[in-house]
N, C-alpha and C. Protein backbone atom coordinates (compact mmCIF):
# COMPACT_ATOMS: atom_id res chain seq x y z
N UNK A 1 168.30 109.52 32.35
CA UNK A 1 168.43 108.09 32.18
C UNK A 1 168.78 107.42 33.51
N UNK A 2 169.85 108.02 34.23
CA UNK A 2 170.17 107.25 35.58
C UNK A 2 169.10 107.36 36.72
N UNK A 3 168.75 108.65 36.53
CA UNK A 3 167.09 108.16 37.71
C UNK A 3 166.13 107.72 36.86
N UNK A 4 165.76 107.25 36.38
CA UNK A 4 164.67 106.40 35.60
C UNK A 4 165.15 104.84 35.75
N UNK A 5 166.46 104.26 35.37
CA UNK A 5 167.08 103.23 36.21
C UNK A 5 167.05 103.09 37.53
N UNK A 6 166.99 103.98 37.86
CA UNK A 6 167.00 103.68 39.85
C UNK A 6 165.96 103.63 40.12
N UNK A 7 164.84 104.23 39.49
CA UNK A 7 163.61 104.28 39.75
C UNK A 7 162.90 102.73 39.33
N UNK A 8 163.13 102.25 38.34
CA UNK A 8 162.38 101.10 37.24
C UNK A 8 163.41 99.98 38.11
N UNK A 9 164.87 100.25 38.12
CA UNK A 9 165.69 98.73 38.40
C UNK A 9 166.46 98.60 39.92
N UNK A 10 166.16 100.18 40.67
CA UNK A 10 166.67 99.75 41.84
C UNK A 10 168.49 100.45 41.63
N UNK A 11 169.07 100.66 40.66
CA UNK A 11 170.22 101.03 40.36
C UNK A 11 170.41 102.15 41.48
N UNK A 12 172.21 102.25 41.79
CA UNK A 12 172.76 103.46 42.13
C UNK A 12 173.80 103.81 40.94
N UNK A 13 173.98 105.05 41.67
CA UNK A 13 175.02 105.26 40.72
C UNK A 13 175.27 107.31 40.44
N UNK A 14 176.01 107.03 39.62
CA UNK A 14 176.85 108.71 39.55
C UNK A 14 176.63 109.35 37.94
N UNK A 15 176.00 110.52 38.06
CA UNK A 15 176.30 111.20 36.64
C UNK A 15 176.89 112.33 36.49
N UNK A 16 177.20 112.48 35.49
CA UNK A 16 178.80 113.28 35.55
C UNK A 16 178.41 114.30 34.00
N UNK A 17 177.88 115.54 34.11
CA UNK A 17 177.22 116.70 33.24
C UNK A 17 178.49 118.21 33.17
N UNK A 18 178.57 118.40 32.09
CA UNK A 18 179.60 119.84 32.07
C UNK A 18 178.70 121.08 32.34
N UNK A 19 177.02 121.21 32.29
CA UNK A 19 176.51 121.85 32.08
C UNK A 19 175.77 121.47 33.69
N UNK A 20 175.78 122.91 34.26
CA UNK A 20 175.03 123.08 35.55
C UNK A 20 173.69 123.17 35.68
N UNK A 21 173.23 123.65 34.16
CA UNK A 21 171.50 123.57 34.44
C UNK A 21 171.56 122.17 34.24
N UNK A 22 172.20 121.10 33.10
CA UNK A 22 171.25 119.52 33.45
C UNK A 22 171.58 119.13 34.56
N UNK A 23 172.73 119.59 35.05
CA UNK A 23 173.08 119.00 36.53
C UNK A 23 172.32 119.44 37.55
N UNK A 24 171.42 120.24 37.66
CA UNK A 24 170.59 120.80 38.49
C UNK A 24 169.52 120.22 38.37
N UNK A 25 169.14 119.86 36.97
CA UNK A 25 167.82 119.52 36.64
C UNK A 25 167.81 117.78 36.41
N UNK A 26 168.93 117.22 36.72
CA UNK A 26 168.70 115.67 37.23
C UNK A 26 168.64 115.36 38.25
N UNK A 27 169.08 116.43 39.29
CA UNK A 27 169.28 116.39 40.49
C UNK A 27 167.10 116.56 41.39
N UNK A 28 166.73 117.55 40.11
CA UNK A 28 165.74 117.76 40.76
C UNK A 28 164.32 116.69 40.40
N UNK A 29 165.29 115.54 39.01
CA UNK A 29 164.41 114.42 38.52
C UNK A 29 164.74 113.72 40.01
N UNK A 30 165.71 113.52 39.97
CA UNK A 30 166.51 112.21 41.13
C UNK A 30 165.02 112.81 42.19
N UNK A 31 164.64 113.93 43.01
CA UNK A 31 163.88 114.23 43.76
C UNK A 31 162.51 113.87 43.55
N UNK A 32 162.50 114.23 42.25
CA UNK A 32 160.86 113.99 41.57
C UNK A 32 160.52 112.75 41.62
N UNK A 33 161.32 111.84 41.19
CA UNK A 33 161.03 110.37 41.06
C UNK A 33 161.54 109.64 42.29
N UNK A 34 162.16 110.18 43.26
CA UNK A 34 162.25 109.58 45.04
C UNK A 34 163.57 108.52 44.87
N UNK A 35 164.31 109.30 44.17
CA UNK A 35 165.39 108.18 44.13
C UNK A 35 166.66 109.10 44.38
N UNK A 36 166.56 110.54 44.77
CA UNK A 36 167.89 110.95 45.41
C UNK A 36 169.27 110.49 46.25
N UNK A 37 168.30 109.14 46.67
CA UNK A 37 169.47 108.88 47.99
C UNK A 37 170.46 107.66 47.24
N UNK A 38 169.62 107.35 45.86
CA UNK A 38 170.62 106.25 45.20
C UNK A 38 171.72 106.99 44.00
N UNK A 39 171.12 107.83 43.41
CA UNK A 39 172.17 108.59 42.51
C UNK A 39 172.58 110.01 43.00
N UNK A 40 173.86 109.99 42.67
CA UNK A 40 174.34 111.45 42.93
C UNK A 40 174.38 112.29 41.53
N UNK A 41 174.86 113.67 41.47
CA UNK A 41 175.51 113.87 39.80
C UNK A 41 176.49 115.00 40.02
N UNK A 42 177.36 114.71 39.42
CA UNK A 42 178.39 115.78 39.42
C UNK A 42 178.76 116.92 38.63
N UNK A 43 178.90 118.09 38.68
CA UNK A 43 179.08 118.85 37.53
C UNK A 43 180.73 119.15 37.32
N UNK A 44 180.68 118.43 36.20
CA UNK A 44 181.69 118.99 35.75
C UNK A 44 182.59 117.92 34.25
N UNK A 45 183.75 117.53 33.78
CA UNK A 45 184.01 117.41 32.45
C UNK A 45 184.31 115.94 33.16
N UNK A 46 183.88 115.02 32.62
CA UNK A 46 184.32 113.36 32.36
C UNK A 46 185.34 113.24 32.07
N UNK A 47 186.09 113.77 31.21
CA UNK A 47 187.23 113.28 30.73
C UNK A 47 188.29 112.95 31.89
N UNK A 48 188.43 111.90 31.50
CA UNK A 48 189.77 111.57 32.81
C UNK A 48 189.22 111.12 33.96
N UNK A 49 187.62 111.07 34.31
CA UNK A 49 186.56 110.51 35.66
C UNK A 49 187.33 108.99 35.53
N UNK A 50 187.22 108.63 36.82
CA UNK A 50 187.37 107.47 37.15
C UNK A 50 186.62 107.10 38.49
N UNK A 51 185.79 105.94 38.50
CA UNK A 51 184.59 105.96 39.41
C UNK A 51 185.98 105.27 40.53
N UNK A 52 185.15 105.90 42.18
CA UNK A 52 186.25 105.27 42.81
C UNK A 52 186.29 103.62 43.64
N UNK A 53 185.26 103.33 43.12
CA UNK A 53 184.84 101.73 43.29
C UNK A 53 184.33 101.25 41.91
N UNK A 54 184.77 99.78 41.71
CA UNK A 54 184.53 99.55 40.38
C UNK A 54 182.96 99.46 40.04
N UNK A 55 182.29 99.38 38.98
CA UNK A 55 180.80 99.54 38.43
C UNK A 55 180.79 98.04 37.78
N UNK A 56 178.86 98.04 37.91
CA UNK A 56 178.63 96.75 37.04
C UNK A 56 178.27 97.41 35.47
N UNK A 57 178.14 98.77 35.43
CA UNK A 57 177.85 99.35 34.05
C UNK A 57 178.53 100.79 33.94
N UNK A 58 179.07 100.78 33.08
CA UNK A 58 179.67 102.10 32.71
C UNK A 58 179.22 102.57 31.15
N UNK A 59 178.61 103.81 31.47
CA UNK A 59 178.03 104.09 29.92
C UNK A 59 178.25 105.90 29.57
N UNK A 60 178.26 106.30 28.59
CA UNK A 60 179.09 107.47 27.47
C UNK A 60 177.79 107.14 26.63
N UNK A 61 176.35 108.05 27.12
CA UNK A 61 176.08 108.19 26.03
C UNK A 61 175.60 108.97 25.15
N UNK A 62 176.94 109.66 23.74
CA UNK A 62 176.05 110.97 22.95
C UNK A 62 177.89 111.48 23.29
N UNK A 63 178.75 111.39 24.10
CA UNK A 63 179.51 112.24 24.24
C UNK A 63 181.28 111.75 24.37
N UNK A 64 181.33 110.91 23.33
CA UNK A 64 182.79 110.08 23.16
C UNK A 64 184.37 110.99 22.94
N UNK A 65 183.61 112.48 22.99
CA UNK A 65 184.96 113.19 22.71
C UNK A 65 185.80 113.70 24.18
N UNK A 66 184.98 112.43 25.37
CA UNK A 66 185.78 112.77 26.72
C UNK A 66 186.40 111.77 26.55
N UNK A 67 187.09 110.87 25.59
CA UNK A 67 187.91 110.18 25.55
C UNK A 67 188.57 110.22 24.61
N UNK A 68 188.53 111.29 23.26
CA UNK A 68 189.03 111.29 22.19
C UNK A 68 188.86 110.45 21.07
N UNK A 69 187.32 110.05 21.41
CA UNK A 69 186.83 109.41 20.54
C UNK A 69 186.37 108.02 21.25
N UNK A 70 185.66 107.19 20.18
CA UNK A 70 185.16 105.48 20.73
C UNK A 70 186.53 104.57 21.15
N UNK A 71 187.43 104.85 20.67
CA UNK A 71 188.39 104.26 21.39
C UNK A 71 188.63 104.44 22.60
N UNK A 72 189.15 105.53 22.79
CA UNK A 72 189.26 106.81 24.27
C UNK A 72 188.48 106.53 25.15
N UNK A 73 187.49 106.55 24.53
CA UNK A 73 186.30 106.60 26.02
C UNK A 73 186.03 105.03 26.37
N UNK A 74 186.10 104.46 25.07
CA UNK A 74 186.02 102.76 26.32
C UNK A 74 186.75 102.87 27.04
N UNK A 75 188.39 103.20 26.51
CA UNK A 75 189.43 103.07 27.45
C UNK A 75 189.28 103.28 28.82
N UNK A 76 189.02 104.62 28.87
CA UNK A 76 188.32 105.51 30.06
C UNK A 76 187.32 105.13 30.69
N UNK A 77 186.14 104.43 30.40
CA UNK A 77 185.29 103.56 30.94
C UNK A 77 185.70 102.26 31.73
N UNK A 78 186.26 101.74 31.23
CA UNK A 78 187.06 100.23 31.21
C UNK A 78 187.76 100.66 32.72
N UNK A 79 188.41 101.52 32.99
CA UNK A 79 189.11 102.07 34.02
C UNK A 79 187.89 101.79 35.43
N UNK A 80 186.39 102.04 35.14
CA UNK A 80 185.58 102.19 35.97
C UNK A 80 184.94 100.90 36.26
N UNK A 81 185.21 100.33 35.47
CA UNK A 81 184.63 98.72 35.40
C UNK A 81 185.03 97.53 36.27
N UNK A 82 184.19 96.85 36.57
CA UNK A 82 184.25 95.57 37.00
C UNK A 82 184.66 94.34 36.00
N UNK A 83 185.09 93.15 36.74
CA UNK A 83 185.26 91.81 35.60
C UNK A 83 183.95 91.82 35.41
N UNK A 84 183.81 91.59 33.97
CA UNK A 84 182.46 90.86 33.68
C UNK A 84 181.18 91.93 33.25
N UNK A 85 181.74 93.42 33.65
CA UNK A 85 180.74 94.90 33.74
C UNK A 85 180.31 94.86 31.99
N UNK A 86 179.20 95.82 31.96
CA UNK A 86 179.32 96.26 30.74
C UNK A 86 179.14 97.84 30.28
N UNK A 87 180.04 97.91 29.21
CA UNK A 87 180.06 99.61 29.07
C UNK A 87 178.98 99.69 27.87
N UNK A 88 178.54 100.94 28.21
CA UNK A 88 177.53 101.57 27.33
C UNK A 88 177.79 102.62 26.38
N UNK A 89 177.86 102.97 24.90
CA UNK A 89 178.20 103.41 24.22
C UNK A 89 177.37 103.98 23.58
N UNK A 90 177.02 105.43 23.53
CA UNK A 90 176.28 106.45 22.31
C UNK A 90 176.62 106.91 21.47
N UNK A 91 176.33 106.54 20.22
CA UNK A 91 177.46 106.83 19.36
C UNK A 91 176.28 107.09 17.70
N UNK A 92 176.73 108.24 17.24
CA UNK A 92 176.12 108.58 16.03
C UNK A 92 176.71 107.42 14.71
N UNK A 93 176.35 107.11 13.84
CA UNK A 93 176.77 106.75 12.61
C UNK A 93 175.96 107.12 11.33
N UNK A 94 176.73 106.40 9.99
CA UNK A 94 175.97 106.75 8.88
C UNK A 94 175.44 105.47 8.39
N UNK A 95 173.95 106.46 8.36
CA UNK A 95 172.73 105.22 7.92
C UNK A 95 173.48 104.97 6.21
N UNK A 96 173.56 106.12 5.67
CA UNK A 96 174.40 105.96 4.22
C UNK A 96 175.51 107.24 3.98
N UNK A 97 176.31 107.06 3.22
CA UNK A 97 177.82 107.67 3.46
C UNK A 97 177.15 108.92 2.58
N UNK A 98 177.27 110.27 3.01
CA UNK A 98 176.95 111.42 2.48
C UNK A 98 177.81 111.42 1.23
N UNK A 99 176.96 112.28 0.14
CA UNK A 99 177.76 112.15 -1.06
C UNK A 99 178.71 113.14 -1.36
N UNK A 100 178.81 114.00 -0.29
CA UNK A 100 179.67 115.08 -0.26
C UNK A 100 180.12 115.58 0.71
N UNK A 101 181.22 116.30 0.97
CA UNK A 101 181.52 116.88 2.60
C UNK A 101 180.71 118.27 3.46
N UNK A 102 179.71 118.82 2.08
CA UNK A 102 179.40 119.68 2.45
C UNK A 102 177.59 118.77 3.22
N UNK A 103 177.63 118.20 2.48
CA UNK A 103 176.08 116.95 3.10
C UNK A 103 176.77 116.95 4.62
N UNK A 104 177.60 115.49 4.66
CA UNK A 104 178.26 115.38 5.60
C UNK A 104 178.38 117.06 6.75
N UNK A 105 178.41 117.90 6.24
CA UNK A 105 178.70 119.17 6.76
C UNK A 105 177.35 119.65 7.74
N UNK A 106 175.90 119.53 6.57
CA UNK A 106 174.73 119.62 6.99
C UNK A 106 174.10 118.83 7.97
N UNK A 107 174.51 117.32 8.05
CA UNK A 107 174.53 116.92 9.03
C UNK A 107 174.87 117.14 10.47
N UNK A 108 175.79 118.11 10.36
CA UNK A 108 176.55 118.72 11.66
C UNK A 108 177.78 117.99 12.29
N UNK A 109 178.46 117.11 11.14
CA UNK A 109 179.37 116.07 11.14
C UNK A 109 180.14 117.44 10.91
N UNK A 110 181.75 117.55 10.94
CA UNK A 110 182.92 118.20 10.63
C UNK A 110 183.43 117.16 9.23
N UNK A 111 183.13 116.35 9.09
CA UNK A 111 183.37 115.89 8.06
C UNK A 111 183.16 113.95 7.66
N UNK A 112 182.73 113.79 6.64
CA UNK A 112 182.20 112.87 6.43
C UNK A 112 183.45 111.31 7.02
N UNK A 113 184.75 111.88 7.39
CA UNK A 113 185.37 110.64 7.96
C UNK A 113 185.19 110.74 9.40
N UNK A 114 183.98 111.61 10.13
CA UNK A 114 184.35 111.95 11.70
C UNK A 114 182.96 110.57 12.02
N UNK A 115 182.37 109.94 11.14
CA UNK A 115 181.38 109.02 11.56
C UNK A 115 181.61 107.66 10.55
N UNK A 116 181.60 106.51 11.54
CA UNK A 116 181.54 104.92 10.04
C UNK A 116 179.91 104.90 10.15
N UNK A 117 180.25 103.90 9.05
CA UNK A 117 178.96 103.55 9.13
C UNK A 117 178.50 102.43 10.27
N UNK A 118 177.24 102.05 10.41
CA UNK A 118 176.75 100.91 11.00
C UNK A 118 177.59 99.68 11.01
N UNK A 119 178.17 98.92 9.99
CA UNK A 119 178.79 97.89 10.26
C UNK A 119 180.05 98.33 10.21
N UNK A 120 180.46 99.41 9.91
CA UNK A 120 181.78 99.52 10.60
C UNK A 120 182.06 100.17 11.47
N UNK A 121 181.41 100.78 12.68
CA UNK A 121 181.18 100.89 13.81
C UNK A 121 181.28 99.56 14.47
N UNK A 122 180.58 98.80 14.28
CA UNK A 122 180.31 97.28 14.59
C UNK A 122 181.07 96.55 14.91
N UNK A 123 182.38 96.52 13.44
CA UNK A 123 183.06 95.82 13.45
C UNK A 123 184.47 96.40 14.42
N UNK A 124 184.22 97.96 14.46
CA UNK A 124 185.46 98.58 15.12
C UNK A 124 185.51 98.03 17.02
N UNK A 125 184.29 97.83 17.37
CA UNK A 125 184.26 97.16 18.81
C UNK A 125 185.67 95.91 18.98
N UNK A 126 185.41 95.48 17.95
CA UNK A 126 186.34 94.02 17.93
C UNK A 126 188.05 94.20 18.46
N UNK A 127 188.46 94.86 17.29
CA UNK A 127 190.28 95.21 17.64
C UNK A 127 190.32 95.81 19.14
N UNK A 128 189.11 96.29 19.54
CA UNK A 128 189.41 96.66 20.49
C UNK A 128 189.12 96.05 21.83
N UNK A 129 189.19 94.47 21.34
CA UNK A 129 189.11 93.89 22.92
C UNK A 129 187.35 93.82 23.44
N UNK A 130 186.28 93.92 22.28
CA UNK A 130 185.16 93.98 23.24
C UNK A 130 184.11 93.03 21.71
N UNK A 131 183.45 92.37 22.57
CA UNK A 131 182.24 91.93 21.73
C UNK A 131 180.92 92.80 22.09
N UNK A 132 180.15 93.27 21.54
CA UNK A 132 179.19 94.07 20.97
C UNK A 132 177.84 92.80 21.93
N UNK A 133 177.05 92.82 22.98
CA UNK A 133 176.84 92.36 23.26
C UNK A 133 174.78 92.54 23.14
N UNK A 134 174.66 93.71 22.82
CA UNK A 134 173.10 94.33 22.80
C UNK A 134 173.25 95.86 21.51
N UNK A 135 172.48 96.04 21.16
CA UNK A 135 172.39 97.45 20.19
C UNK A 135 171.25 98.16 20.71
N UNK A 136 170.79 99.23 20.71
CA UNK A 136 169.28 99.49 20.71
C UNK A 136 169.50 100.89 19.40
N UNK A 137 168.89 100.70 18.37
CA UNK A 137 169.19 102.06 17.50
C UNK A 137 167.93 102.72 17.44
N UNK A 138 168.03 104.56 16.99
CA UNK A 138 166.76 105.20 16.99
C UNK A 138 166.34 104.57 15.84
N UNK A 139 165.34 104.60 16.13
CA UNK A 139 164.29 104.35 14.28
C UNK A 139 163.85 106.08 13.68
N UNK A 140 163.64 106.03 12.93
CA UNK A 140 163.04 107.32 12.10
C UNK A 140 162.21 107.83 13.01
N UNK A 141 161.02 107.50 13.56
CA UNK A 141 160.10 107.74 14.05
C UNK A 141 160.75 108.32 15.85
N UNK A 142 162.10 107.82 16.11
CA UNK A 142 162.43 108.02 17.63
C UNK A 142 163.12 109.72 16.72
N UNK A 143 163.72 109.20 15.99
CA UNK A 143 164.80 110.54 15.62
C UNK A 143 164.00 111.76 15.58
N UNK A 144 162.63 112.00 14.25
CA UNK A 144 161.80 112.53 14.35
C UNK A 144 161.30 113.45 15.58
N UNK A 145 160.62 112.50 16.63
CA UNK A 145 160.05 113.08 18.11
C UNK A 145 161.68 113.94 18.70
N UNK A 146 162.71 112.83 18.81
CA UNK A 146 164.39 113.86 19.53
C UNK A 146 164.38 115.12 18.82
N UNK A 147 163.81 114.97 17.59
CA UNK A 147 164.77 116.74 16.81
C UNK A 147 163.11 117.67 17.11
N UNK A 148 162.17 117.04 16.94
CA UNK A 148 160.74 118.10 16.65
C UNK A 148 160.62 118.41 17.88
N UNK A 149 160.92 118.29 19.62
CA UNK A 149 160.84 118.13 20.44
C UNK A 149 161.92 119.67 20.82
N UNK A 150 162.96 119.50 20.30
CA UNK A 150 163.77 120.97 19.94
C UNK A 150 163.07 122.02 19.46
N UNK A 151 162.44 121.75 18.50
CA UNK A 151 161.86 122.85 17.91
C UNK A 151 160.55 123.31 19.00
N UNK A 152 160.27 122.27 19.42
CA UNK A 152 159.03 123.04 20.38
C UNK A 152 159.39 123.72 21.50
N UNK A 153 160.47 123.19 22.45
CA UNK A 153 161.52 124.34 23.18
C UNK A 153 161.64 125.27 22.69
N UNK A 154 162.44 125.93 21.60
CA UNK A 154 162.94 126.48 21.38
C UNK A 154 161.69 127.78 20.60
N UNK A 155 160.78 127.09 20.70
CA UNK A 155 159.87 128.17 20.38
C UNK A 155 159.12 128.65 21.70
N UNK A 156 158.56 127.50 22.60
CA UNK A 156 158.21 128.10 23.60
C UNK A 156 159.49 129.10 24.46
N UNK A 157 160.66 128.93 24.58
CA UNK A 157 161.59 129.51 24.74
C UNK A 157 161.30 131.00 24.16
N UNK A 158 161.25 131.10 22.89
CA UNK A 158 161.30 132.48 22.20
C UNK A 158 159.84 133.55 22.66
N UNK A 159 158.75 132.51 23.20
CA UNK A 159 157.82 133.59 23.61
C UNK A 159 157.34 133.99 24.94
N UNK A 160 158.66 132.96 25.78
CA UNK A 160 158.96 133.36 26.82
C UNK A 160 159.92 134.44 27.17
N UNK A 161 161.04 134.56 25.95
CA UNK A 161 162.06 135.43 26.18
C UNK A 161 162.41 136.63 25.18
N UNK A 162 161.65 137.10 24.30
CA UNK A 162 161.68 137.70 23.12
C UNK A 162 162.59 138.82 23.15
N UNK A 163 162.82 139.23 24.42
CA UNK A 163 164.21 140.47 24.63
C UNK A 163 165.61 140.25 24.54
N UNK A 164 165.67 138.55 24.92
CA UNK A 164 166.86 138.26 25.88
C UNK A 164 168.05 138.04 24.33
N UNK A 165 169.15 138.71 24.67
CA UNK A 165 169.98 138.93 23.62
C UNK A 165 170.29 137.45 22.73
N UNK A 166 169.92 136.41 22.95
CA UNK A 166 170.28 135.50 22.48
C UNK A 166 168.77 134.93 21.36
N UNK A 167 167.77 135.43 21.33
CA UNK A 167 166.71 135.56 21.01
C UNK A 167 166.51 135.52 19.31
N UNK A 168 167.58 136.39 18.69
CA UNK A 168 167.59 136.34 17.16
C UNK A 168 168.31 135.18 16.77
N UNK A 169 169.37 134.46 17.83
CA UNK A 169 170.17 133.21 16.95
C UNK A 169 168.93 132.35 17.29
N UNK A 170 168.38 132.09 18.46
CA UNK A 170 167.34 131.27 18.43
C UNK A 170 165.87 131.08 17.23
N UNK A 171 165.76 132.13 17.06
CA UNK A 171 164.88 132.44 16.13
C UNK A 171 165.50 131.98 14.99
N UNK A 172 166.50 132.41 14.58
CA UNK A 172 167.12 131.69 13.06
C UNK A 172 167.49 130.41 13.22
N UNK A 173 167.64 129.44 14.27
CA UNK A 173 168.26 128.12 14.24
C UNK A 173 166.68 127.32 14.09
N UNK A 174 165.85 128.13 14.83
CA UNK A 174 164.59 127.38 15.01
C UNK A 174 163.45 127.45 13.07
N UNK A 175 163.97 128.66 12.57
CA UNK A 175 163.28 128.80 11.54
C UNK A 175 164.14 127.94 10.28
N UNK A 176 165.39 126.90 10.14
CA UNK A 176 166.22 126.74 9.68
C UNK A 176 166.49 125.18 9.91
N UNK A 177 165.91 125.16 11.31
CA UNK A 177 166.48 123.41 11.39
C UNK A 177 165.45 122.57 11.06
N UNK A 178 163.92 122.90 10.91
CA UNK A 178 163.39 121.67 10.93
C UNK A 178 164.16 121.32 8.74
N UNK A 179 164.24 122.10 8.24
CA UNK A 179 164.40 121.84 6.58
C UNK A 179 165.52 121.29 7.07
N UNK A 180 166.80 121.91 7.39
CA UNK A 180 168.14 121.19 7.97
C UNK A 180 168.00 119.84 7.88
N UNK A 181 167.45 119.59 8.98
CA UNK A 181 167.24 117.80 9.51
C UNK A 181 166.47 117.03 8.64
N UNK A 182 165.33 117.66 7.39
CA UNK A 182 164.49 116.57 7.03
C UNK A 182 165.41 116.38 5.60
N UNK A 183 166.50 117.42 5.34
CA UNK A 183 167.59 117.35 4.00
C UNK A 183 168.61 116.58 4.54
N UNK A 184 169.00 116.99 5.95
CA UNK A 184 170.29 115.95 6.18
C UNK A 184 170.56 115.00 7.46
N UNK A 185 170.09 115.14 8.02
CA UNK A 185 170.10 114.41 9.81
C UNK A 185 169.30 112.87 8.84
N UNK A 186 168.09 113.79 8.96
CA UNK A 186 167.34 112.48 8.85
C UNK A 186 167.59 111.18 8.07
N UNK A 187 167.93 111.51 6.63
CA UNK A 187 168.51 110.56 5.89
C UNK A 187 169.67 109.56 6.15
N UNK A 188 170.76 110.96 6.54
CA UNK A 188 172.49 110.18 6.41
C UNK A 188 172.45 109.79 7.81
N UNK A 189 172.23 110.22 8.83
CA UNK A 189 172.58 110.20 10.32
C UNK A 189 171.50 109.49 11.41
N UNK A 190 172.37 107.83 11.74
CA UNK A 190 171.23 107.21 12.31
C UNK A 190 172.48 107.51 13.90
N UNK A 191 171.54 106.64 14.69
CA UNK A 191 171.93 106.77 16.23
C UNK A 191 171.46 105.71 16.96
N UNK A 192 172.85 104.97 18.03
CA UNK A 192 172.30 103.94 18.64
C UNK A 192 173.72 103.91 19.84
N UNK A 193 172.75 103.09 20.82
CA UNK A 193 173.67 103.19 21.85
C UNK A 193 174.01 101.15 22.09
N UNK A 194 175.46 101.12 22.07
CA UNK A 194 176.44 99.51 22.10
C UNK A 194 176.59 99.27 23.02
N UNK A 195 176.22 98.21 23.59
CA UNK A 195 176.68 97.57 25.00
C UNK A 195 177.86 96.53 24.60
N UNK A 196 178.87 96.86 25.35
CA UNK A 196 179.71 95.86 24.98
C UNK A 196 180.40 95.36 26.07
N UNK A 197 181.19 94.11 26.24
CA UNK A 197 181.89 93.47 27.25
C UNK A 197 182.95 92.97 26.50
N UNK A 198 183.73 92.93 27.71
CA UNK A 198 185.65 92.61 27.27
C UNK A 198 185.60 90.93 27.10
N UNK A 199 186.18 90.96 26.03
CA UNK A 199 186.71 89.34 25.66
C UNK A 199 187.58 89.12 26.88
């Protein structure tokens, strides 16, 4: 996302990955797309990052548990911000409230109170000092391509690697998730990322 901004809007800026292969492998987009000299990326855990000059955008998105949640991580964002900045927020919710904890479960939720729904997501921006200023949510059709897009990894994966000890969980997650997701992702579990700014 941040070299595709630098690339399309001219942006700089910093990304911050726990995992060394995406950190390697944005590093080698940033190259691909000729925009190395505007973004950097760092490897290692967000939690507690604080940019050391303030930002016109600060965004979390997909990974709010480096702040202990949507509260937490504005907090933690807000820290990186400019007057007037806006933070960016990825955040799962429920398209409709699972009718059970074990649904909720299939979803890959820990439990059906770990997500609100849409308008109360919405409304939770508020107490906290921020108006909700843009939404962009997946539609069925975005969710669809994100999860089937797994499955095609993860198969080309398997006939690239058919020895490698990790090979049978792959094989069972891959023969298991597309039913998974079309019984429970897809229905209960929508996804959208909140732009919001401080009152």
């Amino acid at each position: 996302m941040l070299c595709t901004w630098a690339r399309d809007y001219g942006v700089i800026g910093t990304g911050i990955d726990m995992s060394q292969l995406f950190s390697g492998q944005a590093r080698l987009r940033a190259e691909e797309l000729g925009v190395g000299d505007r973004v950097k990326f760092i490897h290692g855990d967000a939690a507690g990052y604080v940019a050391d000059e303030k930002v016109d955008v600060a965004a979390c998105v997909g990974a709010t548990w480096i702040g202990g949640g949507v509260a937490g991580t504005i907090e933690l964002l807000a820290q990186s911000l400019r007057t007037g900045g806006i933070i960016l927020i990825g955040e799962p919710y429920w398209r409709q409230l699972p009718p059970t904890e074990d649904v909720a479960r299939g979803c890959l939720a820990t439990s059906i109170s770990e997500f609100l729904t849409l308008p109360e997501l919405l409304a939770s921006f508020g107490p906290l000092g921020y108006d909700v200023v843009e939404m962009v949510l997946a539609d069925q059709d975005g969710w669809d391509r994100y999860e089937a897009a797994k499955w095609l990894t993860m198969r080309r994966w398997l006939e690239a690697n058919p020895g490698d000890d990790f090979a049978k969980e792959v094989r069972a997650q891959l023969t298991s998730e597309p039913e998974r997701y079309a019984r429970y992702t897809r229905e209960y579990t929508g996804w959208g990322v909140f732009a919001l700014m401080k009152r």
